[in-house]
C-alpha atoms as a PDB file:
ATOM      1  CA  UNK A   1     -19.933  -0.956 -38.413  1.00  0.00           C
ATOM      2  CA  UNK A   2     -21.699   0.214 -35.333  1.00  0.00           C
ATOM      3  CA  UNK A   3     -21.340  -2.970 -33.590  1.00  0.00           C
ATOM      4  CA  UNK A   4     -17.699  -3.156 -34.432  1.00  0.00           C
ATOM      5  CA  UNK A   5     -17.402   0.818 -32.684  1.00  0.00           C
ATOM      6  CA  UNK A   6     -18.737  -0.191 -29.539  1.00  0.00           C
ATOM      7  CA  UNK A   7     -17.028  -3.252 -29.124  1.00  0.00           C
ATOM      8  CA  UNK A   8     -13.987  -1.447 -29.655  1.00  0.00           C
ATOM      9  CA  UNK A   9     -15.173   1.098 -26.820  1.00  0.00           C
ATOM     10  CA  UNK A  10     -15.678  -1.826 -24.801  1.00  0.00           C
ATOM     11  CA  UNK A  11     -12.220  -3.208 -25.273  1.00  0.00           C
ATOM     12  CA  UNK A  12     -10.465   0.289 -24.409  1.00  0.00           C
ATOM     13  CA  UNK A  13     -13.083   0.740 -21.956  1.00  0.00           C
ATOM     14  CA  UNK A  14     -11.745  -2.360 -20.062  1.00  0.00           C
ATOM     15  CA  UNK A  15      -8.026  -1.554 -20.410  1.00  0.00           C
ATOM     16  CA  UNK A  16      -8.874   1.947 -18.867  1.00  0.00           C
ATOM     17  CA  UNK A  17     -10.303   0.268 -15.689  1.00  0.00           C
ATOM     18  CA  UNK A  18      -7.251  -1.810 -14.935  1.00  0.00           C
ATOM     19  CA  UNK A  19      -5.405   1.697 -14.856  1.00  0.00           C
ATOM     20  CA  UNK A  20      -7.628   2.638 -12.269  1.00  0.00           C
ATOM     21  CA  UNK A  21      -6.300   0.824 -10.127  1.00  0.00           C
ATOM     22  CA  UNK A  22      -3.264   1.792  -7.834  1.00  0.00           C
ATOM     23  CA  UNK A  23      -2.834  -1.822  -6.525  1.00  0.00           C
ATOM     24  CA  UNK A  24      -2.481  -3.034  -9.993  1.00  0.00           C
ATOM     25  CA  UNK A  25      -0.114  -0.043 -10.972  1.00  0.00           C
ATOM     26  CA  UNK A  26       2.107  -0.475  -7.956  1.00  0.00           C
ATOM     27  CA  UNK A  27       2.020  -4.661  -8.929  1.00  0.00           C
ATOM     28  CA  UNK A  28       3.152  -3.441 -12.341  1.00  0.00           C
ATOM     29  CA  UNK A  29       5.587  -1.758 -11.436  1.00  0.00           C
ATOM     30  CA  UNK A  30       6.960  -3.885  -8.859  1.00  0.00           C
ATOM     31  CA  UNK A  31       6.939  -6.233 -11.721  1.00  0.00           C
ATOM     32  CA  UNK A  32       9.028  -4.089 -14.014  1.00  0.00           C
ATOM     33  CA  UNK A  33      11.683  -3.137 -11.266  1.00  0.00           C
ATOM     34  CA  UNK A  34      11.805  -7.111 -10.622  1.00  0.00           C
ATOM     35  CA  UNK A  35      12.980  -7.383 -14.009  1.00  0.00           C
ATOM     36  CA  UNK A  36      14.892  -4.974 -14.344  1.00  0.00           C
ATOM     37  CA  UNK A  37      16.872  -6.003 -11.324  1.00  0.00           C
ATOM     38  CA  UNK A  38      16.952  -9.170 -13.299  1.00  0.00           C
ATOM     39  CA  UNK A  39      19.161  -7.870 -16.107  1.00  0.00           C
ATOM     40  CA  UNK A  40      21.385  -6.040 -13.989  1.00  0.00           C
ATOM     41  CA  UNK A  41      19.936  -2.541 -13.689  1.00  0.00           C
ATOM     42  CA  UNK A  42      19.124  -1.011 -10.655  1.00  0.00           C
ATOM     43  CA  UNK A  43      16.252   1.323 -10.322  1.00  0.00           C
ATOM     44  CA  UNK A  44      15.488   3.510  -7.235  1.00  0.00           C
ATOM     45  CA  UNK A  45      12.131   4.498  -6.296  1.00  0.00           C
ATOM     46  CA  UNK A  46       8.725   3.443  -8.723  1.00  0.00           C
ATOM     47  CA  UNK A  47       9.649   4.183 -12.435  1.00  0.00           C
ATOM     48  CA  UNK A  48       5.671   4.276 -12.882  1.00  0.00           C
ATOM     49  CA  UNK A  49       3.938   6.460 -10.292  1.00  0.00           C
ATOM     50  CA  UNK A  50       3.310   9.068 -12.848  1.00  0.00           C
ATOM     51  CA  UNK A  51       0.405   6.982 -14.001  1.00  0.00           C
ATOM     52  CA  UNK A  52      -1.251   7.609 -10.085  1.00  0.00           C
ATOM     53  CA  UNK A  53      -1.693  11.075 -11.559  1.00  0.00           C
ATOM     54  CA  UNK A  54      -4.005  10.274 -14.462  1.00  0.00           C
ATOM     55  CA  UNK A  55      -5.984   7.009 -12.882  1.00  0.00           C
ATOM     56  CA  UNK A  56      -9.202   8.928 -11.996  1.00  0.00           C
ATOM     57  CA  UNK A  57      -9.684  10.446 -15.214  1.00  0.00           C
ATOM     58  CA  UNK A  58      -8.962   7.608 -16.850  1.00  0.00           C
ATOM     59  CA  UNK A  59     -11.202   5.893 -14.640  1.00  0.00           C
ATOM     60  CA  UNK A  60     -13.931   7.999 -15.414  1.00  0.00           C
ATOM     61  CA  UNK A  61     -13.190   7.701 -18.503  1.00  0.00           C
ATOM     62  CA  UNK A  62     -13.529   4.022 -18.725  1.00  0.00           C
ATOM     63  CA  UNK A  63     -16.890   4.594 -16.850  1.00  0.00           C
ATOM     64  CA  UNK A  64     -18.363   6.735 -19.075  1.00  0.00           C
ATOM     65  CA  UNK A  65     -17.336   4.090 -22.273  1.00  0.00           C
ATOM     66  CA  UNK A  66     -19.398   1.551 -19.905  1.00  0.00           C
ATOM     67  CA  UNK A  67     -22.311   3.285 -19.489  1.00  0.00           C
ATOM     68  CA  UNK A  68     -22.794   4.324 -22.787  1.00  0.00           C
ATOM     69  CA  UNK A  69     -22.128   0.386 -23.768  1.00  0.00           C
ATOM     70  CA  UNK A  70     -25.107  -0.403 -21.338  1.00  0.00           C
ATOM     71  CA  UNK A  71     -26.864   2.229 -22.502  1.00  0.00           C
ATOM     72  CA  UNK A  72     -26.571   0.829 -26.365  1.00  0.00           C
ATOM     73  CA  UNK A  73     -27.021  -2.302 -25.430  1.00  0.00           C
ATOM     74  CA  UNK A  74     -30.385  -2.131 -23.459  1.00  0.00           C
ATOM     75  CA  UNK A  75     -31.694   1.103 -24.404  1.00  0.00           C
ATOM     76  CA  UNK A  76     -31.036   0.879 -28.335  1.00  0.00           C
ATOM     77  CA  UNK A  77     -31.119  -3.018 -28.489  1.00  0.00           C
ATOM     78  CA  UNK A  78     -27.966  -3.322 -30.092  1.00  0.00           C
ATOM     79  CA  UNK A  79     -26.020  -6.768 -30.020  1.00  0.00           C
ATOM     80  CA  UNK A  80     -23.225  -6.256 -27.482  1.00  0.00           C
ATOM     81  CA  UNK A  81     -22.116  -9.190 -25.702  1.00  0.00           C
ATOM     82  CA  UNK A  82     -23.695  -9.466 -22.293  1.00  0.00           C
ATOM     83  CA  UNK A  83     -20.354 -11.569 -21.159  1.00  0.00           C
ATOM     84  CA  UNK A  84     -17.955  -8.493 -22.320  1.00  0.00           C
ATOM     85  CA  UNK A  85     -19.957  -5.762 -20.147  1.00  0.00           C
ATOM     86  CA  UNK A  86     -20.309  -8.145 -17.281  1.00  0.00           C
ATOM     87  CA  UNK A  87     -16.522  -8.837 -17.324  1.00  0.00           C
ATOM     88  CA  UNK A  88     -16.112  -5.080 -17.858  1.00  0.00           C
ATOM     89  CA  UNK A  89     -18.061  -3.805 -15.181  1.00  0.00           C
ATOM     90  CA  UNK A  90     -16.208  -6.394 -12.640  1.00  0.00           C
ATOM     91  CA  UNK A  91     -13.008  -4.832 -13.925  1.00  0.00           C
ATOM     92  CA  UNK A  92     -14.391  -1.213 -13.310  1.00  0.00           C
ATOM     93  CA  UNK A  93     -16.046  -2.219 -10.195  1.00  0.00           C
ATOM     94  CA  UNK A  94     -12.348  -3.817  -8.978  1.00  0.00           C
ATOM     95  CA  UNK A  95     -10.409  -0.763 -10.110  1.00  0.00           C
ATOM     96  CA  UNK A  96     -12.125   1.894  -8.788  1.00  0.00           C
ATOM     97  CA  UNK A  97     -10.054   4.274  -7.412  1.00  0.00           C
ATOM     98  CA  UNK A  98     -12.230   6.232  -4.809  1.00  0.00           C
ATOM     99  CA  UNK A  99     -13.256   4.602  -1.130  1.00  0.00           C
ATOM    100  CA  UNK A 100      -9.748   2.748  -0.609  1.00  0.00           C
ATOM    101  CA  UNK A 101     -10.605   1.793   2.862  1.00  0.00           C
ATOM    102  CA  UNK A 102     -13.657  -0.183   0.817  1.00  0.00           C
ATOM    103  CA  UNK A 103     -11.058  -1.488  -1.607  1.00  0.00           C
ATOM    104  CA  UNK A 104     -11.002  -5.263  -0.686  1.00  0.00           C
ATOM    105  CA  UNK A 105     -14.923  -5.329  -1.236  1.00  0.00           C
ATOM    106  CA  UNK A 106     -14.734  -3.529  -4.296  1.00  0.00           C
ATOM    107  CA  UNK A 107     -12.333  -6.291  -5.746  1.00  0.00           C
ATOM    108  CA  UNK A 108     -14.299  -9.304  -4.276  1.00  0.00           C
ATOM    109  CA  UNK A 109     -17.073  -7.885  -6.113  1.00  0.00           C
ATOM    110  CA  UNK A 110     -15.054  -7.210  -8.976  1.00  0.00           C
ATOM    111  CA  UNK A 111     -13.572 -10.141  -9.385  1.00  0.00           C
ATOM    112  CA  UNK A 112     -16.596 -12.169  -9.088  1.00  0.00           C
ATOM    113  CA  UNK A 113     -17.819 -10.630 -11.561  1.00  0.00           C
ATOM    114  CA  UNK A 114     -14.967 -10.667 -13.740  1.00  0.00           C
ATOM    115  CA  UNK A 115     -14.928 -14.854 -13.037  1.00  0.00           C
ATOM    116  CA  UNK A 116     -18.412 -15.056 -13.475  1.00  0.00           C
ATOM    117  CA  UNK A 117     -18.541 -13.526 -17.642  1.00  0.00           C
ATOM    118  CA  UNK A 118     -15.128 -15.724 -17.935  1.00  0.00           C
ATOM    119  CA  UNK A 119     -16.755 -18.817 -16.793  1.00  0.00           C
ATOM    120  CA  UNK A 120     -20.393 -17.880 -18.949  1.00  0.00           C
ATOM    121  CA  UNK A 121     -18.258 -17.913 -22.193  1.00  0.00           C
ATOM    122  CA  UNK A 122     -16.307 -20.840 -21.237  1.00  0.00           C
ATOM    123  CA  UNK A 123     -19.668 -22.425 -20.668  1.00  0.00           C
ATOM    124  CA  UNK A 124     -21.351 -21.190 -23.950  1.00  0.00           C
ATOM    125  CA  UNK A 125     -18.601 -22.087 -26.224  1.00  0.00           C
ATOM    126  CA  UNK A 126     -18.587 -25.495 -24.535  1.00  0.00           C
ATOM    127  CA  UNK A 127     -22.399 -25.732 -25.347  1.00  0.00           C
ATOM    128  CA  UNK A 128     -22.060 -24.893 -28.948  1.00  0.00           C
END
């Protein structure tokens, strides 16, 4: 039951991260005003840019669900997957919303870290 809690934190905790982002909510809704165009409906100005109001606590948020994964996962020795919280910290690391003159690095960091837990699962499922 415990294990099934904190994988569940770590899946939310994840999603939260990508919010963090305002590159990825500006894509998003670019994305949505694309289709929308699509079917005929014109939309003026970004439909989403209420979400640029809650991405830092929702940031912190999904920091706070990370550390406390790390912290059950080395410090109490529970069995989290060590490929989830790597690709979770890459998505944290990529989305943080603080420092945007640093934000390239933070996604090349990110994102390497993000390809590196993809391509260790890849690589263990392969093996087994």
């Amino acid at each position: 039951m415990k294990e099934r809690f904190v994988n569940a934190g770590s899946g939310v905790c994840a999603g939260m991260s990508i919010l963090g982002s305002w590159q990825i909510c500006h894509n998003v809704c670019l994305a949505i005003i694309t289709f929308l165009s699509l079917v005929g409906i014109t939309v003026a100005g970004m439909p989403l840019l209420f979400l640029t109001k809650v991405a830092v606590p929702l940031w912190i948020a999904a920091f706070v669900l990370l550390v406390l994964g790390i912290i059950l996962s080395f410090g109490f020795h529970m069995h989290l997957s060590k490929k989830v919280l790597l690709v979770n910290t890459g998505l944290i690391i990529a989305g943080i919303p603080f420092l945007q003159e640093f934000y390239l690095f933070f996604w090349i960091v990110g994102g390497l870290l993000v390809i590196s837990g993809i391509v260790w699962a890849v690589v263990s499922r392969k093996n087994s």
